[in-house]
PDB file of N, CA and C in Angstrom:
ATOM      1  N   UNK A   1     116.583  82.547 122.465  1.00  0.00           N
ATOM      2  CA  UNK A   1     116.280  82.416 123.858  1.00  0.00           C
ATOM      3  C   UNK A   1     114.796  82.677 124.090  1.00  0.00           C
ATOM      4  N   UNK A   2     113.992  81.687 123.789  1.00  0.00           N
ATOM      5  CA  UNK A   2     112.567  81.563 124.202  1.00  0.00           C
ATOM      6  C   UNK A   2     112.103  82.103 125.712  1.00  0.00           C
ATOM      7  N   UNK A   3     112.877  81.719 126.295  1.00  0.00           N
ATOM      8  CA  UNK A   3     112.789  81.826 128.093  1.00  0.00           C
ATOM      9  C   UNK A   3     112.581  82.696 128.225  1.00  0.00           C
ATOM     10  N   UNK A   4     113.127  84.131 127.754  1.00  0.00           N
ATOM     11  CA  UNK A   4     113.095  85.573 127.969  1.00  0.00           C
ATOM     12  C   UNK A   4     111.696  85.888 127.494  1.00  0.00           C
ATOM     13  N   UNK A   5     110.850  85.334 126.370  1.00  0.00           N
ATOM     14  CA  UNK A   5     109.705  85.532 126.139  1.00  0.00           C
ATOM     15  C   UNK A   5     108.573  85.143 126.646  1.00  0.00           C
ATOM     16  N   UNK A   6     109.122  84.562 127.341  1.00  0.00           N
ATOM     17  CA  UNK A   6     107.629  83.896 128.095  1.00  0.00           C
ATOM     18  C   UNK A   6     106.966  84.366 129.004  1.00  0.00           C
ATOM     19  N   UNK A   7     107.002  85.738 129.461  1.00  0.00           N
ATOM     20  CA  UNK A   7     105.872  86.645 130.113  1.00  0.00           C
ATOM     21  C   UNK A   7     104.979  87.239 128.359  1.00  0.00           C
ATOM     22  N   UNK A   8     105.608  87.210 127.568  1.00  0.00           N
ATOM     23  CA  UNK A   8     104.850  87.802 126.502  1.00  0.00           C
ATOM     24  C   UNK A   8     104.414  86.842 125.318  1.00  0.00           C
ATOM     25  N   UNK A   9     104.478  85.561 125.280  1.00  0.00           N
ATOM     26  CA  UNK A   9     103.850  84.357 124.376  1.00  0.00           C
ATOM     27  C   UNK A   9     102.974  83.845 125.736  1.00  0.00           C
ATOM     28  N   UNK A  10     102.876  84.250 126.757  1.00  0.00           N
ATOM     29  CA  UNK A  10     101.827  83.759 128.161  1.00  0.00           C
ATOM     30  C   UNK A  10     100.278  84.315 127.542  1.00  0.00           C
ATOM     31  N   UNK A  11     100.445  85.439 126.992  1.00  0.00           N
ATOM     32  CA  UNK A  11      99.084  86.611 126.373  1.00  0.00           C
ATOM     33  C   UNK A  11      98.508  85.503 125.573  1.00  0.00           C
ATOM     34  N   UNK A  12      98.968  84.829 124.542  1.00  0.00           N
ATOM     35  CA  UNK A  12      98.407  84.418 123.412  1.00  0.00           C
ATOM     36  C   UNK A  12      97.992  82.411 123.903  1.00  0.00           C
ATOM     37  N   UNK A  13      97.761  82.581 125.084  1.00  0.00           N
ATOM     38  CA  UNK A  13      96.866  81.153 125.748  1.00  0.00           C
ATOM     39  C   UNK A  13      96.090  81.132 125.750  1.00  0.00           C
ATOM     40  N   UNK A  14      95.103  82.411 125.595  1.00  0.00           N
ATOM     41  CA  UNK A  14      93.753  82.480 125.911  1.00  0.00           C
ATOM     42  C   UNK A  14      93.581  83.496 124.272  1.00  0.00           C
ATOM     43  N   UNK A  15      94.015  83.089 123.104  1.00  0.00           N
ATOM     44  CA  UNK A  15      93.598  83.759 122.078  1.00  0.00           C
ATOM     45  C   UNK A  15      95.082  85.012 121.697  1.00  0.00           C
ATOM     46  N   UNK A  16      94.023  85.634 120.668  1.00  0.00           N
ATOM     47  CA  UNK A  16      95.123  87.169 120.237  1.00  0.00           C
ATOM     48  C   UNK A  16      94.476  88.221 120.732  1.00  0.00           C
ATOM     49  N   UNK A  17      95.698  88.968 121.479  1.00  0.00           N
ATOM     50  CA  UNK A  17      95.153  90.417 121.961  1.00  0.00           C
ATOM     51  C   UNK A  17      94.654  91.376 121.217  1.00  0.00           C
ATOM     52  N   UNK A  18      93.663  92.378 120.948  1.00  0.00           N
ATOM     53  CA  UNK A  18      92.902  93.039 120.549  1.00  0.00           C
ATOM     54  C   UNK A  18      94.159  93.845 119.825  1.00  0.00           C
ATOM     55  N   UNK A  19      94.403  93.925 118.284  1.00  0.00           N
ATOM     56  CA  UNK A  19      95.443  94.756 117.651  1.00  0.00           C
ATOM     57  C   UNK A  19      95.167  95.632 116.506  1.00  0.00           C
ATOM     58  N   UNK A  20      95.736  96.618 116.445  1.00  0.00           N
ATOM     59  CA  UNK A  20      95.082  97.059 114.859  1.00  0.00           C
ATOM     60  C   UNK A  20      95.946  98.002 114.097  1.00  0.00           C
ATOM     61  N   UNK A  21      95.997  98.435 112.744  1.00  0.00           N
ATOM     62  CA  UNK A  21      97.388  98.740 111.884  1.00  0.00           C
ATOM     63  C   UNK A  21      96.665  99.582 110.884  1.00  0.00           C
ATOM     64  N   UNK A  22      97.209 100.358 110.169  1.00  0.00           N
ATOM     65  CA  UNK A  22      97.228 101.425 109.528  1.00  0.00           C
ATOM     66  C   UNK A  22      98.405 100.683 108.355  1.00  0.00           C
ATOM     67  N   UNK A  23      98.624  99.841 107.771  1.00  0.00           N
ATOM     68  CA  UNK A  23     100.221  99.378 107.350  1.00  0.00           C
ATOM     69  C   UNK A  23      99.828  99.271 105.922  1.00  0.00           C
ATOM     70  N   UNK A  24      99.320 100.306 105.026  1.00  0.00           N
ATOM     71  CA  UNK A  24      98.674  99.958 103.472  1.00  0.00           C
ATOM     72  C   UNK A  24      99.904 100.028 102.879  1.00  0.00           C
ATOM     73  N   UNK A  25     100.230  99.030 101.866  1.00  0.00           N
ATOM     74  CA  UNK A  25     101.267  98.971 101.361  1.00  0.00           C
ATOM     75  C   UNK A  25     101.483  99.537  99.904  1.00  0.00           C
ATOM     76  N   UNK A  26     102.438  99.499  99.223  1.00  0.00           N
ATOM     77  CA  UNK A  26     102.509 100.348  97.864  1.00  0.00           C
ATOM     78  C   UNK A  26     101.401  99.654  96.900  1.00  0.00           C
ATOM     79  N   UNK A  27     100.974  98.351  96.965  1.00  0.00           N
ATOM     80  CA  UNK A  27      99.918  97.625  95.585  1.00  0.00           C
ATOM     81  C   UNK A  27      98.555  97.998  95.805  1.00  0.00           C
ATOM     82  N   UNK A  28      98.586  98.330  96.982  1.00  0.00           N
ATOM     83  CA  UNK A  28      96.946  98.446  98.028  1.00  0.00           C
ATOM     84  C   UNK A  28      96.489 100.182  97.188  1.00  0.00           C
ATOM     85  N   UNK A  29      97.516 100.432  97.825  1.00  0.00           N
ATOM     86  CA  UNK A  29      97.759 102.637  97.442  1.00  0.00           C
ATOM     87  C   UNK A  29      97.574 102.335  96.052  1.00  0.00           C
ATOM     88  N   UNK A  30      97.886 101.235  94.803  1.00  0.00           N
ATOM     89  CA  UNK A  30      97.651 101.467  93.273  1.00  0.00           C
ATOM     90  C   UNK A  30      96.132 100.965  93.121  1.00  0.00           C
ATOM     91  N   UNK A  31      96.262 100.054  93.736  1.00  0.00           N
ATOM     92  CA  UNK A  31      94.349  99.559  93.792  1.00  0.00           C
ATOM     93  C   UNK A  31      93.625 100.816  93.709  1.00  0.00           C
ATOM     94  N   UNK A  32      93.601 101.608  94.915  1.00  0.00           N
ATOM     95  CA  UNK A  32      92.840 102.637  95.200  1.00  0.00           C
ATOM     96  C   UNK A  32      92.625 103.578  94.569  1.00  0.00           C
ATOM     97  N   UNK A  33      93.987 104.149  93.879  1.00  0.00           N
ATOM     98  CA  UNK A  33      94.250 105.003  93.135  1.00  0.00           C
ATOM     99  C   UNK A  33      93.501 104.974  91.700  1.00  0.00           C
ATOM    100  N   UNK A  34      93.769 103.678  91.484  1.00  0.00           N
ATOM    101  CA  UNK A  34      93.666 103.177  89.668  1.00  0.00           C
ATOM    102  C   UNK A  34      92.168 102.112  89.567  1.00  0.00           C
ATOM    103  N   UNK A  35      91.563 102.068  90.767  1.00  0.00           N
ATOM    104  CA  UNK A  35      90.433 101.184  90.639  1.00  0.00           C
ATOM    105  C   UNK A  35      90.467  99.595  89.991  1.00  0.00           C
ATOM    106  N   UNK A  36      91.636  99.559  90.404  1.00  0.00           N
ATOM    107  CA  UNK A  36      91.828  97.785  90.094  1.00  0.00           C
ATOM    108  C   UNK A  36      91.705  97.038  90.741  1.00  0.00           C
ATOM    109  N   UNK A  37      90.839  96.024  90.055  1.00  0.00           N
ATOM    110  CA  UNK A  37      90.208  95.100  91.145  1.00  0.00           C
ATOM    111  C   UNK A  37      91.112  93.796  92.129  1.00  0.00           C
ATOM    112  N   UNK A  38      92.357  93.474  90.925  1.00  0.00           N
ATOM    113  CA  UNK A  38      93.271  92.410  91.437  1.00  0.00           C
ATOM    114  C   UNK A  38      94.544  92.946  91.975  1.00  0.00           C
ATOM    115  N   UNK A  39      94.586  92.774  92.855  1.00  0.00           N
ATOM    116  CA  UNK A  39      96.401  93.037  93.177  1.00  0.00           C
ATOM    117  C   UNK A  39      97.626  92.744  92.833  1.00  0.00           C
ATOM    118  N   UNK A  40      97.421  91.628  92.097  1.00  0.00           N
ATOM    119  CA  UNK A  40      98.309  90.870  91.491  1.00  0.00           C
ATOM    120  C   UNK A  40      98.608  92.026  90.014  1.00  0.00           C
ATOM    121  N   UNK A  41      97.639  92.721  90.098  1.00  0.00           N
ATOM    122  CA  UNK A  41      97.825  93.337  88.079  1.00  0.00           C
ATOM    123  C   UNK A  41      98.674  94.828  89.280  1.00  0.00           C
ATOM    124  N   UNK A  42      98.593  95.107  90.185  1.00  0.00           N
ATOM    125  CA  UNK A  42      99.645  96.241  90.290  1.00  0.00           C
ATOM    126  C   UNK A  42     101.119  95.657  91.430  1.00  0.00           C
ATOM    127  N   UNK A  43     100.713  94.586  91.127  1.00  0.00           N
ATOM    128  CA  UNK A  43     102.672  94.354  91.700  1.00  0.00           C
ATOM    129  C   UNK A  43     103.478  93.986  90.813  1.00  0.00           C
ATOM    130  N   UNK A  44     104.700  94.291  91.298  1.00  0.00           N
ATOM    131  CA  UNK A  44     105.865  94.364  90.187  1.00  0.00           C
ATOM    132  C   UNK A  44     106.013  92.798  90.027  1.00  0.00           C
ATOM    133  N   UNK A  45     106.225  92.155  91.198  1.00  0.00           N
ATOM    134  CA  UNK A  45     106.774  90.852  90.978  1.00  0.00           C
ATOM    135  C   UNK A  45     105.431  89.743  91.454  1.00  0.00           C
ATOM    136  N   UNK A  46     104.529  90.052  90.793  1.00  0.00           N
ATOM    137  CA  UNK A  46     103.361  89.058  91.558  1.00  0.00           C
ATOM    138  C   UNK A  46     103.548  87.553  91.592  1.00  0.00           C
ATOM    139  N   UNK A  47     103.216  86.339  92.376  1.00  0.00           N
ATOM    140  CA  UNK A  47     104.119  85.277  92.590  1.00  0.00           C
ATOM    141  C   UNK A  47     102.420  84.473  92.643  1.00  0.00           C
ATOM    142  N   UNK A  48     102.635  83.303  91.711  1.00  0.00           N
ATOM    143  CA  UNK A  48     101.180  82.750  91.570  1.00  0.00           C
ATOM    144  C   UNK A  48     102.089  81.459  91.558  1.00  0.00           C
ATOM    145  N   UNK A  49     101.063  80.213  90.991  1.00  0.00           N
ATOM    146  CA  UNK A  49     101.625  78.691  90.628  1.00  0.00           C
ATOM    147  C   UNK A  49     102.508  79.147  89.432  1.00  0.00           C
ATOM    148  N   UNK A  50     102.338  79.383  89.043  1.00  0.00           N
ATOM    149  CA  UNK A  50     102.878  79.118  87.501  1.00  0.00           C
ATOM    150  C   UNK A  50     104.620  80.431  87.915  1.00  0.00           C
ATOM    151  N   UNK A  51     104.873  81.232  88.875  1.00  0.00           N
ATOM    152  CA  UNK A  51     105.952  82.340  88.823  1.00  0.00           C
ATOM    153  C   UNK A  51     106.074  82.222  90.096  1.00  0.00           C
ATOM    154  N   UNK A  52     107.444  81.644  90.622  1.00  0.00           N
ATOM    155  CA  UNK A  52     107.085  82.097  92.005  1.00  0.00           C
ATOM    156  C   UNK A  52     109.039  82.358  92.501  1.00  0.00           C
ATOM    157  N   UNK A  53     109.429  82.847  91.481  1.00  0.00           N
ATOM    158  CA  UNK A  53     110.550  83.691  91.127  1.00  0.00           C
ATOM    159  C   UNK A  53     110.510  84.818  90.887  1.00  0.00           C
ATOM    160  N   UNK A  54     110.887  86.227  91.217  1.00  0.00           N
ATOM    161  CA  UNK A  54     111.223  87.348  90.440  1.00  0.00           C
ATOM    162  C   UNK A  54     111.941  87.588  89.018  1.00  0.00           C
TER     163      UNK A  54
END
């Protein structure tokens, strides 16, 4: 039911409202930790061309 949203998808006519997040996730926290430069080398299931299965 779109209808019900439409005082709040009305905001995003004139752009995106000013937002901001704190949301670091578990690969970000190993980066930091372990000084690695790619993210892909601290996720469990990293998903490229060649893997994009677990």
């Amino acid at each position: 039911k779109v209808d019900t949203f439409g005082y709040h998808l009305s905001v995003f006519d004139y752009g995106v409202p000013p937002h901001a997040g704190c949301g670091i996730g578990l690969e970000r926290l190993m980066m930091a930790l372990t000084g690695i430069d790619n993210i892909r080398d601290t996720t469990f299931y990293p998903r490229d061309v060649d893997r994009l299965t677990p």
